[in-house]
Structures are given as structure tokens and as C-alpha cells.
N, C-alpha and C. Protein backbone atom coordinates (compact mmCIF):
# COMPACT_ATOMS: atom_id res chain seq x y z
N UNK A 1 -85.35 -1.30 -149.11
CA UNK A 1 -85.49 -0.20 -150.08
C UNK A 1 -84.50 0.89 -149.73
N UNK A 2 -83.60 0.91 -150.08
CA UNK A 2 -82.32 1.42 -149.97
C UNK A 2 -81.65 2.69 -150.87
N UNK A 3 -81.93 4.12 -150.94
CA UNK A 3 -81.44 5.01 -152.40
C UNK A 3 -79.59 4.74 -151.80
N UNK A 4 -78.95 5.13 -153.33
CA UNK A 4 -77.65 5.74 -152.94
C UNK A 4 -77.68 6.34 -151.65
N UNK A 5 -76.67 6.42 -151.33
CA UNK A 5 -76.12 7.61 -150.11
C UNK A 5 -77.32 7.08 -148.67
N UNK A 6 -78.10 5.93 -148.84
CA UNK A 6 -79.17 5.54 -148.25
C UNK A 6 -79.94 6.98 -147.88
N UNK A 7 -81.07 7.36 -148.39
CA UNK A 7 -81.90 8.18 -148.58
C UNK A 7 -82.55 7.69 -147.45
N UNK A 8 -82.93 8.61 -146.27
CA UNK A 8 -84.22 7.99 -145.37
C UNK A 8 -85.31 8.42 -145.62
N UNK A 9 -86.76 8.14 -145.57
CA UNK A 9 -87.77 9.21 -145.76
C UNK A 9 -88.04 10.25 -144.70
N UNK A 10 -88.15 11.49 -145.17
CA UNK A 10 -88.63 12.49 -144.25
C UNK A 10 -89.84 12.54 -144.24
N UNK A 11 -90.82 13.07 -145.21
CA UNK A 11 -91.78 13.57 -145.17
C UNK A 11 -92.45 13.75 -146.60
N UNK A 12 -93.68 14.26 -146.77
CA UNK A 12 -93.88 14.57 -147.78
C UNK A 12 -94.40 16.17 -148.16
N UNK A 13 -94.59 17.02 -148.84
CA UNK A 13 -95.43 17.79 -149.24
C UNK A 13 -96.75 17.99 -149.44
N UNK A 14 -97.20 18.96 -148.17
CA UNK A 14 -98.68 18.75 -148.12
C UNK A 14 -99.32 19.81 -148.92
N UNK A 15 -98.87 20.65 -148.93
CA UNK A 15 -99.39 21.82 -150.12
C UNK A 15 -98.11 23.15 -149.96
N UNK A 16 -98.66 23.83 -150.67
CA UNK A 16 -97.68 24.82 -150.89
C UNK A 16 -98.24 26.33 -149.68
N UNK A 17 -98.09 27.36 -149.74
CA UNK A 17 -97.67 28.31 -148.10
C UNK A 17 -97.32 29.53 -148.93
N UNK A 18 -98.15 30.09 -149.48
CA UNK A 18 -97.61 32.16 -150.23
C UNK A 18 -97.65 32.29 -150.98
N UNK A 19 -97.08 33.12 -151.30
CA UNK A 19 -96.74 33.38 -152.99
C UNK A 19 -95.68 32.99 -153.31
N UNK A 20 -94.42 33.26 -151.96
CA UNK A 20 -93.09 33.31 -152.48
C UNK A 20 -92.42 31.82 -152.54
N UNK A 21 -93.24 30.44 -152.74
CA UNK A 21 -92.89 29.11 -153.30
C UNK A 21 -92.74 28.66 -151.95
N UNK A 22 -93.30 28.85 -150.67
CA UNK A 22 -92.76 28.18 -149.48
C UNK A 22 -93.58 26.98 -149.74
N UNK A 23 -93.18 25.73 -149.31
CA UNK A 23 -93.90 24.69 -149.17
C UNK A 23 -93.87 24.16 -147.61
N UNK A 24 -95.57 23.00 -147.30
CA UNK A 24 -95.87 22.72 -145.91
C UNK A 24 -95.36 21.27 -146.11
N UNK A 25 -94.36 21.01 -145.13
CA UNK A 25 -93.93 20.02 -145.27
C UNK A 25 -94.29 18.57 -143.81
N UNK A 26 -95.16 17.58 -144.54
CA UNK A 26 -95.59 16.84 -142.81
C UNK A 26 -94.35 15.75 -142.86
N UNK A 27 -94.10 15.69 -141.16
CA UNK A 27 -93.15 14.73 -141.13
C UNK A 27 -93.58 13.35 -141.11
N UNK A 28 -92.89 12.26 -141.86
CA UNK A 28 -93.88 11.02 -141.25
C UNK A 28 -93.15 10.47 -139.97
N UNK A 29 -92.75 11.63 -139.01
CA UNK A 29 -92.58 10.87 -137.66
C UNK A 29 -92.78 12.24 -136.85
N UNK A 30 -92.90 12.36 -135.48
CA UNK A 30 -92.44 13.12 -134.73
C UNK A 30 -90.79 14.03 -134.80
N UNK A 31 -91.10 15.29 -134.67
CA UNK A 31 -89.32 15.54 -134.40
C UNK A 31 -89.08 16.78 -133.90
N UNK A 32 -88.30 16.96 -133.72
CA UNK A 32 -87.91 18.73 -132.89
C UNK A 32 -86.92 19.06 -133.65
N UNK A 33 -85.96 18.12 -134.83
CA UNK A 33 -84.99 18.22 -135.25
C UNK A 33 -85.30 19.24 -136.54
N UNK A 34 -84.59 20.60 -136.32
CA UNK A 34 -84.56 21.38 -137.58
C UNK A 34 -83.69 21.11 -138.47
N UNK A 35 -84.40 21.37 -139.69
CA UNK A 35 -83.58 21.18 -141.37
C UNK A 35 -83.11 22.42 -140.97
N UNK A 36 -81.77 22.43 -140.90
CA UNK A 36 -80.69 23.91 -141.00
C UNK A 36 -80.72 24.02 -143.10
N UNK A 37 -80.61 25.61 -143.02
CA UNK A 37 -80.66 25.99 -143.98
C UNK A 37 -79.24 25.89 -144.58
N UNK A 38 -78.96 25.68 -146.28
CA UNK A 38 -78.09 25.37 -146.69
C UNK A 38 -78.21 23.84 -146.36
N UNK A 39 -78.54 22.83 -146.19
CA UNK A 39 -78.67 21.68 -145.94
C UNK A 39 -79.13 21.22 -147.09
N UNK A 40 -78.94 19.65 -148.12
CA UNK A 40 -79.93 19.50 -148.99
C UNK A 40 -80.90 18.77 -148.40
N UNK A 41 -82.03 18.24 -149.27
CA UNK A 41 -83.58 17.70 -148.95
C UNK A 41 -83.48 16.91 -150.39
N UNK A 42 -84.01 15.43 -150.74
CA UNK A 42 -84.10 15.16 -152.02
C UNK A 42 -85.95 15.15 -151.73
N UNK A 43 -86.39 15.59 -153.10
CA UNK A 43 -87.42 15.77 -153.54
C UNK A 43 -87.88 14.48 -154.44
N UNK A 44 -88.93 13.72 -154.38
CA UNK A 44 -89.16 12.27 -155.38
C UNK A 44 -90.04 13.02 -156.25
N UNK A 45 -89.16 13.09 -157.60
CA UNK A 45 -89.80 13.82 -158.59
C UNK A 45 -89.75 12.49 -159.36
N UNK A 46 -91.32 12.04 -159.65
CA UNK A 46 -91.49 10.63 -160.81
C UNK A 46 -90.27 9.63 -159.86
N UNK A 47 -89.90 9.54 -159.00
CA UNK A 47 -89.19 8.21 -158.76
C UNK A 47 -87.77 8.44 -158.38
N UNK A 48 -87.65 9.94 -158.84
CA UNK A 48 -86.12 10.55 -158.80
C UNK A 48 -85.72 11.05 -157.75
N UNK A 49 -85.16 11.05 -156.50
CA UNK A 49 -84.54 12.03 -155.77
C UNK A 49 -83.88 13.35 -156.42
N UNK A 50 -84.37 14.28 -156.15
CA UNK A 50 -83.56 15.79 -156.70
C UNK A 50 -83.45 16.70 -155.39
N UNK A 51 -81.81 16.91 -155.43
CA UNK A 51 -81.72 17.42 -153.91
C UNK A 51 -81.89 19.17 -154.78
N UNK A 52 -82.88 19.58 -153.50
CA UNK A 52 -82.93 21.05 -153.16
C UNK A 52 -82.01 21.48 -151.73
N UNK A 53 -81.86 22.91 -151.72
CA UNK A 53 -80.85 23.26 -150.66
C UNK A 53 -82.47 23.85 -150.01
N UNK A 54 -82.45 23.81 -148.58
CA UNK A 54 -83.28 24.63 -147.89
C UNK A 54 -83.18 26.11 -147.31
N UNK A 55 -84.01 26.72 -148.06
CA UNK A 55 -83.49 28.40 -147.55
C UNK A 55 -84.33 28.78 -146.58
N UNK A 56 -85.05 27.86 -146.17
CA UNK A 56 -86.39 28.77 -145.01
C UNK A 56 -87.03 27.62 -144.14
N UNK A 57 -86.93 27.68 -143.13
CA UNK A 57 -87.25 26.40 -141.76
C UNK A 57 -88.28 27.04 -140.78
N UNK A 58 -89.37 26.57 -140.56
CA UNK A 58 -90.16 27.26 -139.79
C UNK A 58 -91.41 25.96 -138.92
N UNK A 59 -91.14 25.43 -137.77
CA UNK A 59 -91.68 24.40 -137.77
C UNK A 59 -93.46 24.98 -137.49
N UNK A 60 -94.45 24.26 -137.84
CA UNK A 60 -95.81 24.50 -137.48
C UNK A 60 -96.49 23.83 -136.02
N UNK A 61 -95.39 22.38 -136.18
CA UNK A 61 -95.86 21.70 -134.86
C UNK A 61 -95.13 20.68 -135.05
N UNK A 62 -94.85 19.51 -134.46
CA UNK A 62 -94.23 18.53 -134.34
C UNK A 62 -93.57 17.72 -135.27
N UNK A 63 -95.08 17.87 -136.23
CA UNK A 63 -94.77 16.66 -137.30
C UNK A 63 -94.89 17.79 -138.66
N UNK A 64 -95.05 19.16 -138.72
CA UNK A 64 -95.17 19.78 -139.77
C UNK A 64 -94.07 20.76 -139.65
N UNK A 65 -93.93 21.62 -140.85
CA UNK A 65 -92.78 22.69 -140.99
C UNK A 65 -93.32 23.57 -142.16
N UNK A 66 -93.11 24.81 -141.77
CA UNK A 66 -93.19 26.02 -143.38
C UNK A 66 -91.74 25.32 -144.33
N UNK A 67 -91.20 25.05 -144.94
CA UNK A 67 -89.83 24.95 -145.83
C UNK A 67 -89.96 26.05 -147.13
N UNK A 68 -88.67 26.72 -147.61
CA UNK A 68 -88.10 27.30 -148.44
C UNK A 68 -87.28 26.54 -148.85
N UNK A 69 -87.15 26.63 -150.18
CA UNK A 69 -85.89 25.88 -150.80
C UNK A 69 -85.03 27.20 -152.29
N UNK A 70 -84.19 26.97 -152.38
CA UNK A 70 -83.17 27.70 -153.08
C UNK A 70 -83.91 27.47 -154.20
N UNK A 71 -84.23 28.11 -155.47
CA UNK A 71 -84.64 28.23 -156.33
C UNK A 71 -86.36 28.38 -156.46
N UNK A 72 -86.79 27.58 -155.80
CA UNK A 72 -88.15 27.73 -155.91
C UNK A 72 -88.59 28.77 -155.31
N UNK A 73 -89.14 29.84 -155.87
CA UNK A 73 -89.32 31.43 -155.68
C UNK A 73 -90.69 31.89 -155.90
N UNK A 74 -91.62 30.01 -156.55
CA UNK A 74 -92.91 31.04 -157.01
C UNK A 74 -93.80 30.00 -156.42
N UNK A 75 -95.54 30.28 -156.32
CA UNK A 75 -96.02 29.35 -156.05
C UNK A 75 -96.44 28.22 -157.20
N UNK A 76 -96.37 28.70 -158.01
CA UNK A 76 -96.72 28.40 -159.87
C UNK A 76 -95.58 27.07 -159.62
N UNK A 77 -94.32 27.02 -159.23
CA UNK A 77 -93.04 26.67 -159.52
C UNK A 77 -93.29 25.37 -158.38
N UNK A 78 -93.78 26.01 -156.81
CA UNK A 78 -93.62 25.05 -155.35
C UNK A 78 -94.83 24.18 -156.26
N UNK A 79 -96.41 24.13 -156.46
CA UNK A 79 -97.47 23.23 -156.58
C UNK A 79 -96.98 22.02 -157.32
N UNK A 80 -95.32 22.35 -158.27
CA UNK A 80 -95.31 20.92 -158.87
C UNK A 80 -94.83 20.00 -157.58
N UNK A 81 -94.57 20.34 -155.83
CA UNK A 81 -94.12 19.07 -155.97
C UNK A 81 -95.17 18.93 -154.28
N UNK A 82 -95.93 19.48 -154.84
CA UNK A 82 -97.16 19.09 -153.84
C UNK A 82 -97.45 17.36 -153.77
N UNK A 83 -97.48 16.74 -152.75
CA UNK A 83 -97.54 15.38 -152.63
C UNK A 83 -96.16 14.80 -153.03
N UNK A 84 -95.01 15.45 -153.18
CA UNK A 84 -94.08 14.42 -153.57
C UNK A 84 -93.18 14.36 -152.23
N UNK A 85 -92.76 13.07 -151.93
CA UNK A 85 -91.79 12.53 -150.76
C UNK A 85 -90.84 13.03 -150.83
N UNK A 86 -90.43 13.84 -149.35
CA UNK A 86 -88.96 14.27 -149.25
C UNK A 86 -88.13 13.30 -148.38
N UNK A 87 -86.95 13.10 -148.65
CA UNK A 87 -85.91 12.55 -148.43
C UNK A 87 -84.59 13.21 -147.83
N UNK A 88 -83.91 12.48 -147.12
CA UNK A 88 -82.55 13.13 -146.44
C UNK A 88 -81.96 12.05 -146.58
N UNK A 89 -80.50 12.42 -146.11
CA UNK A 89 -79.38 11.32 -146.11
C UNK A 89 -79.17 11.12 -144.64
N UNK A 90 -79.26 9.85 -144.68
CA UNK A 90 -79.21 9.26 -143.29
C UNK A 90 -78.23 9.90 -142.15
N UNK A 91 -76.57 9.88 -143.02
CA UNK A 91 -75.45 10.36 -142.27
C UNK A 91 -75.73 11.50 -141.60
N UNK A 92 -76.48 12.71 -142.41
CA UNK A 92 -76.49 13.57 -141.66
C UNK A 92 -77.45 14.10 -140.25
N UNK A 93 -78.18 12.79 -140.22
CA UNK A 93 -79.13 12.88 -138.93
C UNK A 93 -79.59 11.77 -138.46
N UNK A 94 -78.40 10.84 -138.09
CA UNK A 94 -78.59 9.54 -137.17
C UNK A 94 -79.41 9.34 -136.40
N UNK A 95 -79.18 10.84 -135.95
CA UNK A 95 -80.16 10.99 -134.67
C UNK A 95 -82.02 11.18 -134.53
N UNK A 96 -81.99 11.15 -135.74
CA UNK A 96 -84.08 11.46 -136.10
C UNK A 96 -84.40 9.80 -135.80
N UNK A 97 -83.69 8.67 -136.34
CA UNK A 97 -84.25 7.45 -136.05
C UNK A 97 -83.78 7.11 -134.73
N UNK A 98 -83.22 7.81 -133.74
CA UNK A 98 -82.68 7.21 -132.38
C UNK A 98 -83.93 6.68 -131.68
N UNK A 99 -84.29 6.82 -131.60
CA UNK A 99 -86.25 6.48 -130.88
C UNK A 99 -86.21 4.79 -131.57
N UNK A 100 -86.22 5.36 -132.93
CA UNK A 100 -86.48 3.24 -133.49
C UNK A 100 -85.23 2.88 -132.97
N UNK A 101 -83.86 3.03 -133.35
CA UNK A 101 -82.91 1.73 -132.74
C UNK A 101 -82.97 1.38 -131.80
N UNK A 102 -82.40 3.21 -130.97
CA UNK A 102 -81.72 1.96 -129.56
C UNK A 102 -82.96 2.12 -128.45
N UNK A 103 -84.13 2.44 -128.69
CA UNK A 103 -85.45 2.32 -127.75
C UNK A 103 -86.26 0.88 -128.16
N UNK A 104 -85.94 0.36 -129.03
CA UNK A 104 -86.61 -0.58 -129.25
C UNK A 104 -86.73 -1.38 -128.06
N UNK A 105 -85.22 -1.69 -127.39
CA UNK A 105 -85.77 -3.09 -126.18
C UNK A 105 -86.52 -2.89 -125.18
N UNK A 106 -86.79 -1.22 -124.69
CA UNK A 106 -87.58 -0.61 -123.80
C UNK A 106 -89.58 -0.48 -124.22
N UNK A 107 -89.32 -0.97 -125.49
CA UNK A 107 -90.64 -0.91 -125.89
C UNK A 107 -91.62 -2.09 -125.80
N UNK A 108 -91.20 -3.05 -125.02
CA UNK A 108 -91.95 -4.18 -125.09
C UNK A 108 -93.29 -3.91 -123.89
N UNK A 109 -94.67 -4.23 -124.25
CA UNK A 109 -95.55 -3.81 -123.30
C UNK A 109 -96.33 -2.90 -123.95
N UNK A 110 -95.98 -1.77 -124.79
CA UNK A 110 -96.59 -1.15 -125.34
C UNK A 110 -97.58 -1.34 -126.19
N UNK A 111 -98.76 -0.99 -126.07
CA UNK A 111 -100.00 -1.59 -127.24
C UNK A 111 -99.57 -0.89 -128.51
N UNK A 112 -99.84 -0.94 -129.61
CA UNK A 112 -99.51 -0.76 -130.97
C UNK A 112 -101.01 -0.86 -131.66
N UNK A 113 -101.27 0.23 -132.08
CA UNK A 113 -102.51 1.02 -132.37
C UNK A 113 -102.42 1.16 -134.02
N UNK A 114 -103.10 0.37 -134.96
CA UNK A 114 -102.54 1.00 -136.42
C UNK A 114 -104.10 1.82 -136.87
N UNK A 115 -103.06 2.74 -138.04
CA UNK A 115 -104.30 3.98 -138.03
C UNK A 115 -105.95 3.64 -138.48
N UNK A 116 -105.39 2.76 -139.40
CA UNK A 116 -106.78 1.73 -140.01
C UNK A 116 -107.47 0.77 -139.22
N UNK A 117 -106.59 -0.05 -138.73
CA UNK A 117 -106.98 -1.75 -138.23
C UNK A 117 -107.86 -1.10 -136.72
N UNK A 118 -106.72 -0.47 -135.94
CA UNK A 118 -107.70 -0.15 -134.50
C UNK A 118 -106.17 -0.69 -133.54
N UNK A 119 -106.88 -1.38 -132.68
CA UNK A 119 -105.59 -1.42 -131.55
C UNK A 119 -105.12 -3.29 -132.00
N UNK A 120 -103.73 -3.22 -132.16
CA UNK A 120 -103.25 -4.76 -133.12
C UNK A 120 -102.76 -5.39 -132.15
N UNK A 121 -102.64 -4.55 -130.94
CA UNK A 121 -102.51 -6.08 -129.81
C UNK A 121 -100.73 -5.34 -129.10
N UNK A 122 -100.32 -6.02 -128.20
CA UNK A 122 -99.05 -5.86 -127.93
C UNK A 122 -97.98 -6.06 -128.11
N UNK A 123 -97.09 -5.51 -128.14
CA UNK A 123 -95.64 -5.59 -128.94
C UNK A 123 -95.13 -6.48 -127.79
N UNK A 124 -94.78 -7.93 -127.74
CA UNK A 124 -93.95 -8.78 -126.81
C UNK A 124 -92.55 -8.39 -127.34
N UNK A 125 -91.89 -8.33 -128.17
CA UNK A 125 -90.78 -7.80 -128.28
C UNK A 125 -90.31 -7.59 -130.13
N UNK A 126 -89.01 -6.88 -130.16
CA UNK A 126 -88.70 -6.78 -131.33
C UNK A 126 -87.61 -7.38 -131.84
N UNK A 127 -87.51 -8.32 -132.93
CA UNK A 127 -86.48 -9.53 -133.04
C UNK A 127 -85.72 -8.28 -134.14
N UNK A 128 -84.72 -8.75 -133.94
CA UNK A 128 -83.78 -7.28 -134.85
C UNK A 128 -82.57 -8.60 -135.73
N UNK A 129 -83.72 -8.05 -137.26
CA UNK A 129 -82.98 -9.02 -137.94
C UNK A 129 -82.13 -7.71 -138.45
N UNK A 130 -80.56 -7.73 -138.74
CA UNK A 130 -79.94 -7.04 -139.44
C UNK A 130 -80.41 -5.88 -140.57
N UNK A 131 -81.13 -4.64 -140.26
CA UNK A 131 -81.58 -3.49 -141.41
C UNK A 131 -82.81 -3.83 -141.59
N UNK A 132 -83.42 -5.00 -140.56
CA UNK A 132 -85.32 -5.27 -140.82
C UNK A 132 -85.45 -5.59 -139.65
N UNK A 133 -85.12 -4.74 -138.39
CA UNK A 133 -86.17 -5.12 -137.15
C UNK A 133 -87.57 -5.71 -137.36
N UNK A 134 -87.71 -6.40 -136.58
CA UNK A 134 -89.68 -6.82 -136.95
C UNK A 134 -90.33 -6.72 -135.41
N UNK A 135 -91.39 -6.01 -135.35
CA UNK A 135 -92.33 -6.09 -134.05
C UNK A 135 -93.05 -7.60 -134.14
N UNK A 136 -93.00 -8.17 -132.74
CA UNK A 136 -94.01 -9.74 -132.58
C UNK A 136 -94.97 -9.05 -131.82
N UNK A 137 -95.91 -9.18 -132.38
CA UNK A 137 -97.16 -8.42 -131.89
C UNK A 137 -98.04 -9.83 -131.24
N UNK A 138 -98.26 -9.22 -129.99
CA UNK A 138 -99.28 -10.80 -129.45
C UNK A 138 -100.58 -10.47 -129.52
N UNK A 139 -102.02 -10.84 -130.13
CA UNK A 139 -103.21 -10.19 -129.66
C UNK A 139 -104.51 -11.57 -129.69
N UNK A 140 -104.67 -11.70 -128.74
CA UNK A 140 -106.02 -13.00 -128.54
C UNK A 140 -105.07 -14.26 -128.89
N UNK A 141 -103.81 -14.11 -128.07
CA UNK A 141 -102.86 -15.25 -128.18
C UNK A 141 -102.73 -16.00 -129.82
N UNK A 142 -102.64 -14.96 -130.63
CA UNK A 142 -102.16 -14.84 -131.95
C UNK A 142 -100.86 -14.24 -132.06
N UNK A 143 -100.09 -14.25 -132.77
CA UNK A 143 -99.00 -13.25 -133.43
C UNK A 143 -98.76 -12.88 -134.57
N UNK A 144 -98.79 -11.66 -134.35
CA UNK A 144 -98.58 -10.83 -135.78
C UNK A 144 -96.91 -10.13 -135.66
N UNK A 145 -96.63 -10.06 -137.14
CA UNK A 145 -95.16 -9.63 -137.37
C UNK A 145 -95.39 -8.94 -138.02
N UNK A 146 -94.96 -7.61 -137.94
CA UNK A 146 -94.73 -6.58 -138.74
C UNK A 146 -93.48 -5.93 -138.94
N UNK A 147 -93.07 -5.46 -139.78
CA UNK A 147 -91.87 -4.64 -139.89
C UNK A 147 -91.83 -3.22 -139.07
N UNK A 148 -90.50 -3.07 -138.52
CA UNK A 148 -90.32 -1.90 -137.22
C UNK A 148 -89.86 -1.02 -138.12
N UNK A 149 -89.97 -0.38 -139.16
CA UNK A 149 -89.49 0.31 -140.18
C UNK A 149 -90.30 1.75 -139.93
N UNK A 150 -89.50 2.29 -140.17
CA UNK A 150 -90.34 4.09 -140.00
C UNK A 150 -91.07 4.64 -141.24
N UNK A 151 -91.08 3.84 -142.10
CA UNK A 151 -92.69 4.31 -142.72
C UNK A 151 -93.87 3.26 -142.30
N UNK A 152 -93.62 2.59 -141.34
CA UNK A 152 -95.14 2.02 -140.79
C UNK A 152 -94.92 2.19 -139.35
N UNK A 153 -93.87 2.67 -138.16
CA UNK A 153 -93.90 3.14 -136.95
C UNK A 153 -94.68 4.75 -137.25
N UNK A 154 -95.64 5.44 -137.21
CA UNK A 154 -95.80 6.50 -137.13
C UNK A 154 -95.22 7.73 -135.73
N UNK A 155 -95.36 7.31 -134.75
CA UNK A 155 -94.77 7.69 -133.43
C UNK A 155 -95.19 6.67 -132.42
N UNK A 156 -94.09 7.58 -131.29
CA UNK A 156 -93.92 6.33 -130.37
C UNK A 156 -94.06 7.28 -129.18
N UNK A 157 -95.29 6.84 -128.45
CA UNK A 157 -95.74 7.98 -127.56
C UNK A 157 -95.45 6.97 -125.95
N UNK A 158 -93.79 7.32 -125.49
CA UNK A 158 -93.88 6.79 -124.27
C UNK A 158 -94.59 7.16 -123.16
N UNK A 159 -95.12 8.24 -122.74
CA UNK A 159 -95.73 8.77 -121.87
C UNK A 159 -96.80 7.80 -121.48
N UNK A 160 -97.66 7.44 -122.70
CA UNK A 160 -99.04 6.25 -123.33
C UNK A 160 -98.72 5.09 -123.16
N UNK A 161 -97.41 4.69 -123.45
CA UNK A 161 -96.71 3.48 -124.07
C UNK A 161 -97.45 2.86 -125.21
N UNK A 162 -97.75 3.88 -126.04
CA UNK A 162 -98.40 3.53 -127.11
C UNK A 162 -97.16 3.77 -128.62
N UNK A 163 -97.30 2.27 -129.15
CA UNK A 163 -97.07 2.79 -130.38
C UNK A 163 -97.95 2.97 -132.01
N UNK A 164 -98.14 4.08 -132.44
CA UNK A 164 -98.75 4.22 -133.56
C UNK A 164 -98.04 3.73 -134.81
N UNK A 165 -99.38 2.86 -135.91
CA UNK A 165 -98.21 2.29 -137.03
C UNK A 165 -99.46 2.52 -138.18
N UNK A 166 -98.51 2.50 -139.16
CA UNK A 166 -99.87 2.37 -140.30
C UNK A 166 -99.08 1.30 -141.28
N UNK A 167 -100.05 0.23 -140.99
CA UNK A 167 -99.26 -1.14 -141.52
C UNK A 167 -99.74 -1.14 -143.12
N UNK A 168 -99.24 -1.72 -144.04
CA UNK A 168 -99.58 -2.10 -145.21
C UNK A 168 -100.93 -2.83 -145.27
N UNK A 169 -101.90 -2.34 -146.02
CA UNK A 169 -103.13 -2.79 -146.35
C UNK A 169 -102.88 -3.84 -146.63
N UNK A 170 -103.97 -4.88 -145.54
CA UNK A 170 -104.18 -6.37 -145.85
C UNK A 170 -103.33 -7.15 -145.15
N UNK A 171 -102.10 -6.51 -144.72
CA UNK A 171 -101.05 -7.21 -143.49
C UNK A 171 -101.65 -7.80 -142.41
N UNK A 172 -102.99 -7.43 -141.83
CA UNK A 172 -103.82 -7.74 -140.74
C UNK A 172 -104.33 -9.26 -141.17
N UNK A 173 -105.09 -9.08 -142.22
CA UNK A 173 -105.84 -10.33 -143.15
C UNK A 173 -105.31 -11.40 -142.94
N UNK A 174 -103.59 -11.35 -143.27
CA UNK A 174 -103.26 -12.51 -143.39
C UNK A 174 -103.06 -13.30 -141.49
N UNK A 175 -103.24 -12.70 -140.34
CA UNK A 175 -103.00 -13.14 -139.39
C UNK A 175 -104.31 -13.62 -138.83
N UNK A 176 -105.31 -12.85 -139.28
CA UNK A 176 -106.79 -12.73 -138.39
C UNK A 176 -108.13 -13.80 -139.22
């Protein structure tokens, strides 16, 4: 799933923040990495990417941020895009997915916890097919395959050696 300019997902819009149109923006990963202002953000309006420029960066915690964007000035104006997916262009921040590429071969061992299922067993390693890494998950000498993709890696807590995922409903079913 690929936009022009390859769009990565950032995050989405969790509600709106004032009067003056700020919106709360959650990340769907961990990051420390600030949206510099003047930067664009595409917004999924109905299906559409629409880049906004960011006028206001304020992180809340890890995975959240206050955001301002250039035009949107009211709260009347921010509530339309409450729940809609924000997007960036890959080029300009290689570095937000560095954790999935080049940590992947260090991740073998780690249990893999999905938010629904419970704990899915251990990651024996990650076969890296060209733009679709896949986790081989071993659990009660079964294997499960999932995609290493960052809308189902949620974070990757080495300290734990845990990785969090929220797999596609019913992905479990077909292994168990």
C-alpha cells in the first residue's frame, strides 16, 4: 500500500486542543522525532492525502503531540479531521522507521504481545522479503507469520525485549 511520493503513516487525530484549531495528534509508533514547523503532514480526507504545513509542535508524551497547522485557525474548522490519518513522506524522515529496518536481526528472542490476541509467542526471526519483511513467530511449536509492517509493529520495547503488534482481526484464527 504505497501513496505517491510513498506516504508513510504517522498517526492519526485524536481530537481537537482550544479554540485556536490545535489538534491532538497519537503516533502509531513511539518517537522523539519532532514535526518541525513549516514541514507538510498529509491529512486522509475521504481517502485523499491533503498536505497541511505545521505551524505548532508540542509533544504530550511519546506517542502523542499538541499540532497546529497553517490555516486551520478554528475549532469549528480542526473537528472535521478528528479521526482522520496523518501521513508524511518517507524521504523526509528515514529515520522514524530505523528501529523496523536495520534492528530487525537483533530482534529475534523477543516475545511479541498483540493488543487483542495476548502474548503470540516468539519472534524466531524476520525473513525480509523485499518492502514486506514478515515476523516467524514460533508459539506451542506452531508458526505464525505476520507482516513486520508499522501499522501492526506498535513499539518495540528493547529494555523488555518485547514487541507490541496489533495484528489484523482473525490473522490468529487462521494459525490456532
Amino acid at each position: 500500500m504505497h501513496h505517491a511520493g510513498n506516504l508513510n503513516l504517522l498517526g492519526e487525530i485524536l481530537k481537537t486542543h482550544g479554540i485556536e484549531g490545535h489538534l491532538v495528534l497519537k503516533f502509531s509508533f513511539i518517537t522523539e522525532d519532532e514535526l518541525t514547523e513549516g514541514e507538510p503532514v498529509f491529512i486522509e480526507i475521504d481517502g485523499i492525502p491533503v498536505p497541511f504545513f505545521i505551524s505548532y509542535f508540542r509533544f504530550l508524551s511519546g506517542d502523542s503531540a499538541i499540532v497546529g497547522l497553517d490555516e486551520v485557525d478554528s475549532a469549528g474548522y480542526a473537528s472535521e479531521f478528528v479521526n482522520c490519518r496523518v501521513l508524511i513522506q518517507e524521504t523526509a524522515h528515514d529515520g522514524r522507521f530505523r528501529d523496523i529496518d536495520e534492528g530487525s536481526e537483533n530482534l529475534s528472542g523477543f516475545l511479541v504481545i498483540d493488543e487483542n490476541f495476548g502474548e503470540a509467542g516468539i519472534l524466531a526471526e524476520i525473513i525480509e522479503y523485499p518492502e514486506n519483511p514478515v515476523m516467524r513467530i514460533e508459539k506451542d511449536g506452531k508458526e505464525i507469520l505476520i507482516p513486520f509492517h508499522e501499522n501492526i509493529v506498535k513499539n518495540i520495547n528493547y529494555g523488555k525485549r518485547v514487541i507490541e503488534i496489533s495484528a489484523p482481526e482473525g490473522l490468529f484464527d487462521l494459525y490456532l
